[in-house]
N, C-alpha and C. Protein backbone atom coordinates (compact mmCIF):
# COMPACT_ATOMS: atom_id res chain seq x y z
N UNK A 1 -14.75 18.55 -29.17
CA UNK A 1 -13.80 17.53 -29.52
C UNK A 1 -14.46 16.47 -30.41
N UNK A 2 -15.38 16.19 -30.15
CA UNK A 2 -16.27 14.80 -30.85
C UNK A 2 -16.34 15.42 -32.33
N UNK A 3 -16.97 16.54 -32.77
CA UNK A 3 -17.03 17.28 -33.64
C UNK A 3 -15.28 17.34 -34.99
N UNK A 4 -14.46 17.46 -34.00
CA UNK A 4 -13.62 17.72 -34.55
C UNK A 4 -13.06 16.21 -34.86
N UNK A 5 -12.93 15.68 -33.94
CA UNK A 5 -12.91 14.01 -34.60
C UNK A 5 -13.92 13.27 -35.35
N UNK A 6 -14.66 13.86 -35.31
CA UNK A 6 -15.80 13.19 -36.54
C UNK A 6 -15.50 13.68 -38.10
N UNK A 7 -14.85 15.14 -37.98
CA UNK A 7 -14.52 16.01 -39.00
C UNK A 7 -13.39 15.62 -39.86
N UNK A 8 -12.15 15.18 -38.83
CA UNK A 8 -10.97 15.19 -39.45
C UNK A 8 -10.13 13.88 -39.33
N UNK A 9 -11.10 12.91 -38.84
CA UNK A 9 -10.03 11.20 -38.94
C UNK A 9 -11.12 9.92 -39.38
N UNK A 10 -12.05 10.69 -40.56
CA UNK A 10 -13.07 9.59 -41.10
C UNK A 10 -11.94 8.22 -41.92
N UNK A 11 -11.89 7.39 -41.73
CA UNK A 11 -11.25 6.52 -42.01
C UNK A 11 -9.90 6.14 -41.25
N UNK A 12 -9.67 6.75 -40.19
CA UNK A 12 -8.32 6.34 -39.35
C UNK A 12 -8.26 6.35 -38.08
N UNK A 13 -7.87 5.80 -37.54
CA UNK A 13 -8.00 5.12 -36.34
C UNK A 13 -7.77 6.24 -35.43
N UNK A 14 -8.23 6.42 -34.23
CA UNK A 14 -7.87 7.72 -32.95
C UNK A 14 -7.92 7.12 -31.68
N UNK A 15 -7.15 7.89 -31.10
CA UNK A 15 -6.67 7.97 -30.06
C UNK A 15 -7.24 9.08 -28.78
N UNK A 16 -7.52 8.63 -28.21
CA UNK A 16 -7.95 9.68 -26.68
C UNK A 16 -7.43 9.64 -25.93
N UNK A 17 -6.50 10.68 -25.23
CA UNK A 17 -5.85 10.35 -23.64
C UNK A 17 -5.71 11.53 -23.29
N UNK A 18 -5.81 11.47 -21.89
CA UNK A 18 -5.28 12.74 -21.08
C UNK A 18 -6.14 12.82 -19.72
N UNK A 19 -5.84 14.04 -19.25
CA UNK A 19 -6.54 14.50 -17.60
C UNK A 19 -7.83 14.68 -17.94
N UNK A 20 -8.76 14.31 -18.06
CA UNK A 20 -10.29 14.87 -18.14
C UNK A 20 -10.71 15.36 -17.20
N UNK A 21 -10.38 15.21 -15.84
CA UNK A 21 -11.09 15.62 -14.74
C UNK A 21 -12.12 14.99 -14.79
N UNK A 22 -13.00 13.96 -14.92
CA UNK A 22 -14.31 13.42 -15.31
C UNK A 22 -14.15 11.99 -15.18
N UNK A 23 -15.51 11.78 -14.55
CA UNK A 23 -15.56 10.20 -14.45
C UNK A 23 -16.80 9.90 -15.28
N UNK A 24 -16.52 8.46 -15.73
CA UNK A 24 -18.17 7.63 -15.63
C UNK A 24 -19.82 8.26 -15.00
N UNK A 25 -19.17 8.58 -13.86
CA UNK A 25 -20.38 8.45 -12.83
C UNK A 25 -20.47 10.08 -12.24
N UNK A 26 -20.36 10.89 -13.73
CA UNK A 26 -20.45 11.91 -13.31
C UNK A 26 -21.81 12.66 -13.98
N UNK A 27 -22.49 13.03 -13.63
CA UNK A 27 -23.99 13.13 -13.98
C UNK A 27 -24.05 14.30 -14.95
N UNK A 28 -23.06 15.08 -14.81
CA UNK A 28 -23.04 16.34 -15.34
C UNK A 28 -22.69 15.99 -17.18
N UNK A 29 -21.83 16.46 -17.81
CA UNK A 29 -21.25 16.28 -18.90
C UNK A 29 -20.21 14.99 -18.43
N UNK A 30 -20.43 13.99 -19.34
CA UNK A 30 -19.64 13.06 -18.88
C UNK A 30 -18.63 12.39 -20.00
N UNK A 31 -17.43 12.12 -19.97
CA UNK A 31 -16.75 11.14 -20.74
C UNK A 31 -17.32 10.15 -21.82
N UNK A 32 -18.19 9.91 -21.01
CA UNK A 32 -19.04 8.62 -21.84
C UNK A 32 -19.35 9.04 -23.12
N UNK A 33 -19.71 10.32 -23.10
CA UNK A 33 -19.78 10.98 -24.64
C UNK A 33 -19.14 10.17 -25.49
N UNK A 34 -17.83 10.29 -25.60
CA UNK A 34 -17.13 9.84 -26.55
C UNK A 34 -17.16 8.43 -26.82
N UNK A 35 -17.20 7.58 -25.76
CA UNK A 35 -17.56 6.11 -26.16
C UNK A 35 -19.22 6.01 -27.03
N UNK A 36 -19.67 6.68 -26.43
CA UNK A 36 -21.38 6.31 -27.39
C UNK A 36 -21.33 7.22 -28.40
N UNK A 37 -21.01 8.25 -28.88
CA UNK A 37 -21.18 8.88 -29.36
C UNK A 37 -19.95 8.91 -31.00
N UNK A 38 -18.76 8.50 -30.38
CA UNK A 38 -17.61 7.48 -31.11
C UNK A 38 -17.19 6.08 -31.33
N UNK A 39 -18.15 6.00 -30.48
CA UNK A 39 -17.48 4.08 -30.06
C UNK A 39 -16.53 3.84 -29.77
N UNK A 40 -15.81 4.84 -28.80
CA UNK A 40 -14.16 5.00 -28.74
C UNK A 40 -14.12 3.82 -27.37
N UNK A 41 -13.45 3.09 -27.03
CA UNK A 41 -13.31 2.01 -26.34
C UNK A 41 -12.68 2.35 -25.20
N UNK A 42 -12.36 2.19 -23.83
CA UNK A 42 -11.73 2.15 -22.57
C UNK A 42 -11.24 1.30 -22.13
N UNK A 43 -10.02 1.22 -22.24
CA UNK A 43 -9.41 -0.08 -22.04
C UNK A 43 -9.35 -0.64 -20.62
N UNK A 44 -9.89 0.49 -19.40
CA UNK A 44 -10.00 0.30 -17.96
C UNK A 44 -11.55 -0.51 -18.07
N UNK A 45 -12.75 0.19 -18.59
CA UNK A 45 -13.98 -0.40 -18.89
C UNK A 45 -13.40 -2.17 -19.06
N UNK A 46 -12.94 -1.80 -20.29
CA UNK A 46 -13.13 -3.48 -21.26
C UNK A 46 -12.19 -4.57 -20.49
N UNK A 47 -10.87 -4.38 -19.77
CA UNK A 47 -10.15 -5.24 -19.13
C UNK A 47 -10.37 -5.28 -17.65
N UNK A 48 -10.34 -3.92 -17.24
CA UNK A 48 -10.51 -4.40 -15.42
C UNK A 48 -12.05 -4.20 -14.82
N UNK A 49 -13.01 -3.62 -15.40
CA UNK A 49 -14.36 -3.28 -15.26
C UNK A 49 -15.19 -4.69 -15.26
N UNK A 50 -14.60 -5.17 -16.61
CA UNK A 50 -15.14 -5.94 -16.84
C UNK A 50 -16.77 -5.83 -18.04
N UNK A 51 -16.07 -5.16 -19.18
CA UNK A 51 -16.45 -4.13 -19.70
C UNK A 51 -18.37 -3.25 -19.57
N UNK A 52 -18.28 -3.23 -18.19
CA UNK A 52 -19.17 -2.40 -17.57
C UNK A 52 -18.72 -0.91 -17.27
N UNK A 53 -19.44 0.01 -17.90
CA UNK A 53 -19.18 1.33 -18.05
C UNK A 53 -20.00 1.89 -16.63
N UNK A 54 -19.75 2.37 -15.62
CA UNK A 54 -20.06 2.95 -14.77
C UNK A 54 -21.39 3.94 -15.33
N UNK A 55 -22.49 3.85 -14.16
CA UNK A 55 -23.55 4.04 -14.82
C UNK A 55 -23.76 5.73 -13.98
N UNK A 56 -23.66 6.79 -14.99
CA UNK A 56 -24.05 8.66 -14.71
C UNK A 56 -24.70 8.46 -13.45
N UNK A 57 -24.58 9.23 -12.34
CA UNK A 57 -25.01 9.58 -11.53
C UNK A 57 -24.93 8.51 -10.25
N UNK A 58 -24.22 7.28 -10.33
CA UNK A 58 -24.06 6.46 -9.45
C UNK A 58 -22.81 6.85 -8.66
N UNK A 59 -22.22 6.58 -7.62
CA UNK A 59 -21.19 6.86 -6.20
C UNK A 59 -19.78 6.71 -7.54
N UNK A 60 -19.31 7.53 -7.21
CA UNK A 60 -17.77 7.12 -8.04
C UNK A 60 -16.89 6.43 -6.99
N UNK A 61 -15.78 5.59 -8.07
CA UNK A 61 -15.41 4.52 -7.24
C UNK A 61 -13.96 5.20 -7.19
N UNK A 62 -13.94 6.53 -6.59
CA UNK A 62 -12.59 7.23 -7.20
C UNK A 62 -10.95 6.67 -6.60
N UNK A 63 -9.89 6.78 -7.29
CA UNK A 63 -8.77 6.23 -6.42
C UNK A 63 -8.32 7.27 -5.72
N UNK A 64 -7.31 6.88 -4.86
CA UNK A 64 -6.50 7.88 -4.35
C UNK A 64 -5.03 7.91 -5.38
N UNK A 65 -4.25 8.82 -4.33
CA UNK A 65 -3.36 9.22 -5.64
C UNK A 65 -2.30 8.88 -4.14
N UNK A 66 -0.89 7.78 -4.36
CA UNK A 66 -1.23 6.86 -6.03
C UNK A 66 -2.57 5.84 -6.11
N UNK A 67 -3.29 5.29 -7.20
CA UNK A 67 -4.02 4.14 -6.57
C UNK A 67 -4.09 3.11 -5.47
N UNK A 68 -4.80 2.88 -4.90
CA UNK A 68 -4.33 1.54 -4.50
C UNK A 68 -4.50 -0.02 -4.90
N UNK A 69 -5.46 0.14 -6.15
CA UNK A 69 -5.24 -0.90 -7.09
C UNK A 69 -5.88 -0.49 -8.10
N UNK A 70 -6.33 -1.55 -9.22
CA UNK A 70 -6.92 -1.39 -11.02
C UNK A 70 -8.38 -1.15 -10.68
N UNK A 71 -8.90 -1.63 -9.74
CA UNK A 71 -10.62 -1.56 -9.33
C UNK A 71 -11.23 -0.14 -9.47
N UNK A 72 -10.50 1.08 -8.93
CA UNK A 72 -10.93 2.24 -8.78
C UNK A 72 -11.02 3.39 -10.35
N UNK A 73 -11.68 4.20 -10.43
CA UNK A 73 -11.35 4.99 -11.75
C UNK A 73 -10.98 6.21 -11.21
N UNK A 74 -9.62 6.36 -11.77
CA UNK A 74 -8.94 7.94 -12.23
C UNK A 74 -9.71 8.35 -13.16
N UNK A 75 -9.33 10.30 -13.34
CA UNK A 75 -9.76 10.81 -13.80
C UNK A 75 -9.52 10.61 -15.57
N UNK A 76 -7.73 10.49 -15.60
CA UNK A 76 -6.81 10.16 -16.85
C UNK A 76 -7.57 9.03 -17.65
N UNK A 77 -7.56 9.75 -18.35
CA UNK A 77 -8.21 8.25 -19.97
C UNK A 77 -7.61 7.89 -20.84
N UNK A 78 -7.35 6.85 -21.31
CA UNK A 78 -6.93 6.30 -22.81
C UNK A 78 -8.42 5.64 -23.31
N UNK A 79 -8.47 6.18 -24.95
CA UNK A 79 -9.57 5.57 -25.39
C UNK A 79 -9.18 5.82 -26.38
């Protein structure tokens, strides 16, 4: 994906959303890719985080379904 957005929206603005299955604080292949690697922004990071990006391999702060408030991270991203 990074590849293909690096390829085909040099000069225009993008969009990321959907089910990732993936958190922050997932040690394996992680989301974060795209923020460091795009500079693509998280609007959960930057407004309710407090724009602290959950650090790979630390306890995930996962919600339940439905949440029970903005504190926790779903899997779903906008970036």
């Amino acid at each position: 994906m990074i590849n293909y957005i690096e390829a085909n929206s040099i000069g225009n603005a993008v969009m990321v959303f959907g089910d990732t299955n993936d958190r922050y604080t997932n040690a394996e292949v992680s989301i974060s890719m795209l923020t460091t690697e795009l500079g693509l922004k998280d609007p959960w990071v930057q407004l309710i985080n407090g724009g602290n990006t959950p650090v790979a391999g630390s306890p995930a702060n996962a919600c339940g379904n439905p949440a029970a408030s903005n504190q926790c991270e779903v899997v779903d991203k906008v970036l």
